[in-house]
C-alpha atoms as a PDB file:
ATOM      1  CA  UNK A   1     -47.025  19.540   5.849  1.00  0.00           C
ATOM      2  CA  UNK A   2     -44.155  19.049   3.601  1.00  0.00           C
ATOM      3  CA  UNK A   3     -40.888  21.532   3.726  1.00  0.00           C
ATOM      4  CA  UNK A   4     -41.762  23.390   1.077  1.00  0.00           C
ATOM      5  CA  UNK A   5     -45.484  24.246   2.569  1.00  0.00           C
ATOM      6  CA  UNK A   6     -43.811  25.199   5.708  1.00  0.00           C
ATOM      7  CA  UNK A   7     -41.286  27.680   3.976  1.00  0.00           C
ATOM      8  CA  UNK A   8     -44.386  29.440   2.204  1.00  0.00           C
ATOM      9  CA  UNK A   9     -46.902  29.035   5.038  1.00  0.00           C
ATOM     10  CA  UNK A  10     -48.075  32.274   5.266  1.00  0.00           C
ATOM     11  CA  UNK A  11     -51.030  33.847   3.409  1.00  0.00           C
ATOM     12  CA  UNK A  12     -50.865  36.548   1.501  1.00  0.00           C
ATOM     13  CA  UNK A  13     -52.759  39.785   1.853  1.00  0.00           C
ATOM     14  CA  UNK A  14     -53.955  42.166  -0.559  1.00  0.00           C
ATOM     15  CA  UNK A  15     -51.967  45.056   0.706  1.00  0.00           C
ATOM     16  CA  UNK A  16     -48.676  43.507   0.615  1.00  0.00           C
ATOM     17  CA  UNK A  17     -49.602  42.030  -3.035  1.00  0.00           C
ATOM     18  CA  UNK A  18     -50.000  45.267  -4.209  1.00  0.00           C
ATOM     19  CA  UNK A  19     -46.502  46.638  -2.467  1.00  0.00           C
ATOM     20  CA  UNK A  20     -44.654  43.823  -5.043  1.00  0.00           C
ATOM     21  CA  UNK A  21     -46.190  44.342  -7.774  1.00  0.00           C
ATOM     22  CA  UNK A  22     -44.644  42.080 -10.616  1.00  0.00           C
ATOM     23  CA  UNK A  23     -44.949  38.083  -9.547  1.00  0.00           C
ATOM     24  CA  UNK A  24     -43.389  35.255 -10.872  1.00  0.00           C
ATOM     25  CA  UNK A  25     -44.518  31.648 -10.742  1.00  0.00           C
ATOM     26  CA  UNK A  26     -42.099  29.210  -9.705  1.00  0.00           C
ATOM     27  CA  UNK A  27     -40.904  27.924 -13.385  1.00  0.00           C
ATOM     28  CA  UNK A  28     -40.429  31.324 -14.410  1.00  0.00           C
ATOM     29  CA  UNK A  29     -38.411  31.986 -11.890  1.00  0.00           C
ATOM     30  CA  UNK A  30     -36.483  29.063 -12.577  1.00  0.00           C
ATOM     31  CA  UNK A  31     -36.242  29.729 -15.854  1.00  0.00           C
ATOM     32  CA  UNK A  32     -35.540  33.061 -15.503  1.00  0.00           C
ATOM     33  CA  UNK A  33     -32.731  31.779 -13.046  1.00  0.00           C
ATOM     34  CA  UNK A  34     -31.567  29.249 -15.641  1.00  0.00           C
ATOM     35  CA  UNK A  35     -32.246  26.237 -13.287  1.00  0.00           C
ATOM     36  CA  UNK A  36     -34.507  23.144 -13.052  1.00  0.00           C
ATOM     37  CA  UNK A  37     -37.792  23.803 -10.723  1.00  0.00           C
ATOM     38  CA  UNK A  38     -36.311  21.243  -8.092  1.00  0.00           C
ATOM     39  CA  UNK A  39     -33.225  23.691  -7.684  1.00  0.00           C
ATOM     40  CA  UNK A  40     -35.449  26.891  -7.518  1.00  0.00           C
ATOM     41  CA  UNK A  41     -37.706  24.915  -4.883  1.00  0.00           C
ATOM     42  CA  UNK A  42     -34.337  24.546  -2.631  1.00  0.00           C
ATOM     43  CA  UNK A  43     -33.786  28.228  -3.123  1.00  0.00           C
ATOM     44  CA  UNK A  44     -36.607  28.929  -1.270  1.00  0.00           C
ATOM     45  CA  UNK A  45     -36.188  25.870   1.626  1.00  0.00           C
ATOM     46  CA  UNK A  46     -32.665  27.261   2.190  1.00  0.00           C
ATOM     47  CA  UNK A  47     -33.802  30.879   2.288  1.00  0.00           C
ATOM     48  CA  UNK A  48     -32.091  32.370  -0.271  1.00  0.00           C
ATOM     49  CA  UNK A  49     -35.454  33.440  -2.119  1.00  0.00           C
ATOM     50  CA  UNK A  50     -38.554  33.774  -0.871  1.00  0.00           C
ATOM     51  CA  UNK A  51     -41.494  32.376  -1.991  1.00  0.00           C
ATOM     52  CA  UNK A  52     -45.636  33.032  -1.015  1.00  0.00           C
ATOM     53  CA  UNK A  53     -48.705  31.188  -1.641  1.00  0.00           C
ATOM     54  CA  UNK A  54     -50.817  33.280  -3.861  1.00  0.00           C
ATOM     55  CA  UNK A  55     -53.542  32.842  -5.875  1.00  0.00           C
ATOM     56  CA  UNK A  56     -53.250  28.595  -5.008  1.00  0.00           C
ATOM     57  CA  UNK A  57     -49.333  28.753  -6.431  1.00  0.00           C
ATOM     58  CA  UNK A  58     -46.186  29.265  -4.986  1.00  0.00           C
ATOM     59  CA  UNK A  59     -44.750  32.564  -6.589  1.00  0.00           C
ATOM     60  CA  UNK A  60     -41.838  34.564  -5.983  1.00  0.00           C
ATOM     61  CA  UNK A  61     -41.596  38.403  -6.388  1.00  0.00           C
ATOM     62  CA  UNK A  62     -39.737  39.161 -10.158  1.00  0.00           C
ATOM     63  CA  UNK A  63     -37.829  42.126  -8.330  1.00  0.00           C
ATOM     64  CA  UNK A  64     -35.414  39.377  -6.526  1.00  0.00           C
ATOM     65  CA  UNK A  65     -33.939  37.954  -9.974  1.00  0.00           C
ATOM     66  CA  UNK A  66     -31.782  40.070 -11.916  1.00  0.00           C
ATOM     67  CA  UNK A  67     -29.735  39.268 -14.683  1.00  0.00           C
ATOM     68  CA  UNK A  68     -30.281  35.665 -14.367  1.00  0.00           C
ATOM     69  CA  UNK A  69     -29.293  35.898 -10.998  1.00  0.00           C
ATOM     70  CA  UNK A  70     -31.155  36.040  -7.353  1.00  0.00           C
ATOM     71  CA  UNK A  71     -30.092  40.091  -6.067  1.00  0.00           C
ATOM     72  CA  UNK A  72     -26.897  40.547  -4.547  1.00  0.00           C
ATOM     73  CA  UNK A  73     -27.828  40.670  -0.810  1.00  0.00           C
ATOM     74  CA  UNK A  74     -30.959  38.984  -0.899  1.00  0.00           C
ATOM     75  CA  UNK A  75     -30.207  35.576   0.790  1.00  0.00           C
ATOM     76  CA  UNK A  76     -28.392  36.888   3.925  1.00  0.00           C
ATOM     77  CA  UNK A  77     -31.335  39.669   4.483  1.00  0.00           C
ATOM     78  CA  UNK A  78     -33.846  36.906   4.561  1.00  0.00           C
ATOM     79  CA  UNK A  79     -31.574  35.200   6.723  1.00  0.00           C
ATOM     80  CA  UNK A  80     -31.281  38.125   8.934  1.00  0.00           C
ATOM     81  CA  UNK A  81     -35.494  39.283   8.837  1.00  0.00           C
ATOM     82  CA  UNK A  82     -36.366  35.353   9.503  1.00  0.00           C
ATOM     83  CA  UNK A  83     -34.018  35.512  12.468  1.00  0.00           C
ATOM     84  CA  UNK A  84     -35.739  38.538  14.071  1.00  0.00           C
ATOM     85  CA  UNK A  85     -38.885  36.238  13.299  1.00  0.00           C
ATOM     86  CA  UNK A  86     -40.780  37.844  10.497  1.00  0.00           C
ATOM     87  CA  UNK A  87     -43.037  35.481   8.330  1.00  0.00           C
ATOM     88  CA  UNK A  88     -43.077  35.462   4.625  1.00  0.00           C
ATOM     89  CA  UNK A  89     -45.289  37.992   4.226  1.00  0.00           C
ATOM     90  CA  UNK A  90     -43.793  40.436   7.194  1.00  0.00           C
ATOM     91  CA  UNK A  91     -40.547  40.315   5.360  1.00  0.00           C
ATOM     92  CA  UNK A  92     -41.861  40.793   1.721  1.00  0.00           C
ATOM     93  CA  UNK A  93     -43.552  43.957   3.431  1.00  0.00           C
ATOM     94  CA  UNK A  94     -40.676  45.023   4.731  1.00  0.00           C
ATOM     95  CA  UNK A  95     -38.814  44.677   1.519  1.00  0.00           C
ATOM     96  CA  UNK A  96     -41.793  46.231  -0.515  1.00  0.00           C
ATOM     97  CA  UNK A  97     -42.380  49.496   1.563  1.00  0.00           C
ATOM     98  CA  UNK A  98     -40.934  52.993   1.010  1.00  0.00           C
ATOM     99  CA  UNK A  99     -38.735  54.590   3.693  1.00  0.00           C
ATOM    100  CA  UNK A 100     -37.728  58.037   2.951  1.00  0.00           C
ATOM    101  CA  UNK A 101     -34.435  57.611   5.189  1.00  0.00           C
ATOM    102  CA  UNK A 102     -32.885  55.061   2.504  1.00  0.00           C
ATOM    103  CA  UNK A 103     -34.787  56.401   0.024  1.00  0.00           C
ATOM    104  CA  UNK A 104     -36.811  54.030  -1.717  1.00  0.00           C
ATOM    105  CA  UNK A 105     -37.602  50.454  -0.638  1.00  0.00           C
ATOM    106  CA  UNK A 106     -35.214  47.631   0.865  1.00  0.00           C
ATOM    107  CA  UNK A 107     -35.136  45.926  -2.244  1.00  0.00           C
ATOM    108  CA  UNK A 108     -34.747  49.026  -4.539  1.00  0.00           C
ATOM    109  CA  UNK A 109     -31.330  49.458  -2.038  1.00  0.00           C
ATOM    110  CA  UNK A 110     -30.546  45.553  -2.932  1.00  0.00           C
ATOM    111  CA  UNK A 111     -31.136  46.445  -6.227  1.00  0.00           C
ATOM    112  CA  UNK A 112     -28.863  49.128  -6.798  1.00  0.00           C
ATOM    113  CA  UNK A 113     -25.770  47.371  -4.623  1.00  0.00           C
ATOM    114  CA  UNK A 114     -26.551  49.002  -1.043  1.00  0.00           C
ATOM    115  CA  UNK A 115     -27.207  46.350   0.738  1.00  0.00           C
ATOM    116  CA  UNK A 116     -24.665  46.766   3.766  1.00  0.00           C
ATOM    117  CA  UNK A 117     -27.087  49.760   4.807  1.00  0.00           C
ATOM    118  CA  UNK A 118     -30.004  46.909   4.175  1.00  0.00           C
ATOM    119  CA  UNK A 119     -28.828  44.389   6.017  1.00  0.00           C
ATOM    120  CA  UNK A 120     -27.733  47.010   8.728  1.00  0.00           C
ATOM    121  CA  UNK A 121     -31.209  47.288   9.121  1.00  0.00           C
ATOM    122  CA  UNK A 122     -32.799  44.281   9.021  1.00  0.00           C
ATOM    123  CA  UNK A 123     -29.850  43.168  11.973  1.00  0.00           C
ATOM    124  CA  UNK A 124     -31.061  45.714  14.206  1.00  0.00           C
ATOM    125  CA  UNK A 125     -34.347  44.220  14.024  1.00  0.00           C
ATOM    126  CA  UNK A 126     -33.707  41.475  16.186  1.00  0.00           C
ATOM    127  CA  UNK A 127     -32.391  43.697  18.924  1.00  0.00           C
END
């Protein structure tokens, strides 16, 4: 299993597929990034986007690129979710799924620059 398999190891359900919504393969995201694929690839190895096998391909949710840029916040909340041990698809759930206390969804919060209250969160996970 190379790396990159064992970064996107987890399978993805139909439930949390429908949470994301809007997919991107891995080129668009690069290109939508302004990189090569190889860069985008190490993105996802170093955790600072996440990537899922679906349908065969590697793709990565279009929500966590914004302005040619991965969302402000994003790589330190995966850090944080894969250090209270959620999977891929366990953290892209997370992400994905409304809580009325925030309101919205994780990333809506990243979206719209609250991410100290996400990351807040995602900490006292691990605890």
């Amino acid at each position: 299993m190379t790396q990159m398999q064992a970064t996107v190891e987890s399978s993805l359900d139909a439930t949390t597929d429908a949470l994301v919504g809007e997919w991107l393969t891995l080129q668009e995201a690069a290109d939508r990034l302004g990189l090569n694929l190889k860069r985008t690839k190490q993105l996802i190895r170093d955790h600072k986007l996440l990537g899922v096998q679906r349908n065969g391909t590697v793709m990565v949710p279009a929500a966590f690129i914004r302005d040619g840029q991965v969302v402000k916040g994003l790589p330190g909340t995966l850090t944080l979710l894969s250090d209270a041990g959620y999977d891929s698809v366990e953290t892209l759930r997370w992400l994905f799924t409304a809580d009325d206390t925030l309101p919205g969804t994780p990333v809506q919060a990243l979206l719209e620059n609250r991410g100290t209250e996400i990351r807040r969160r995602a900490q006292a996970l691990a605890f």
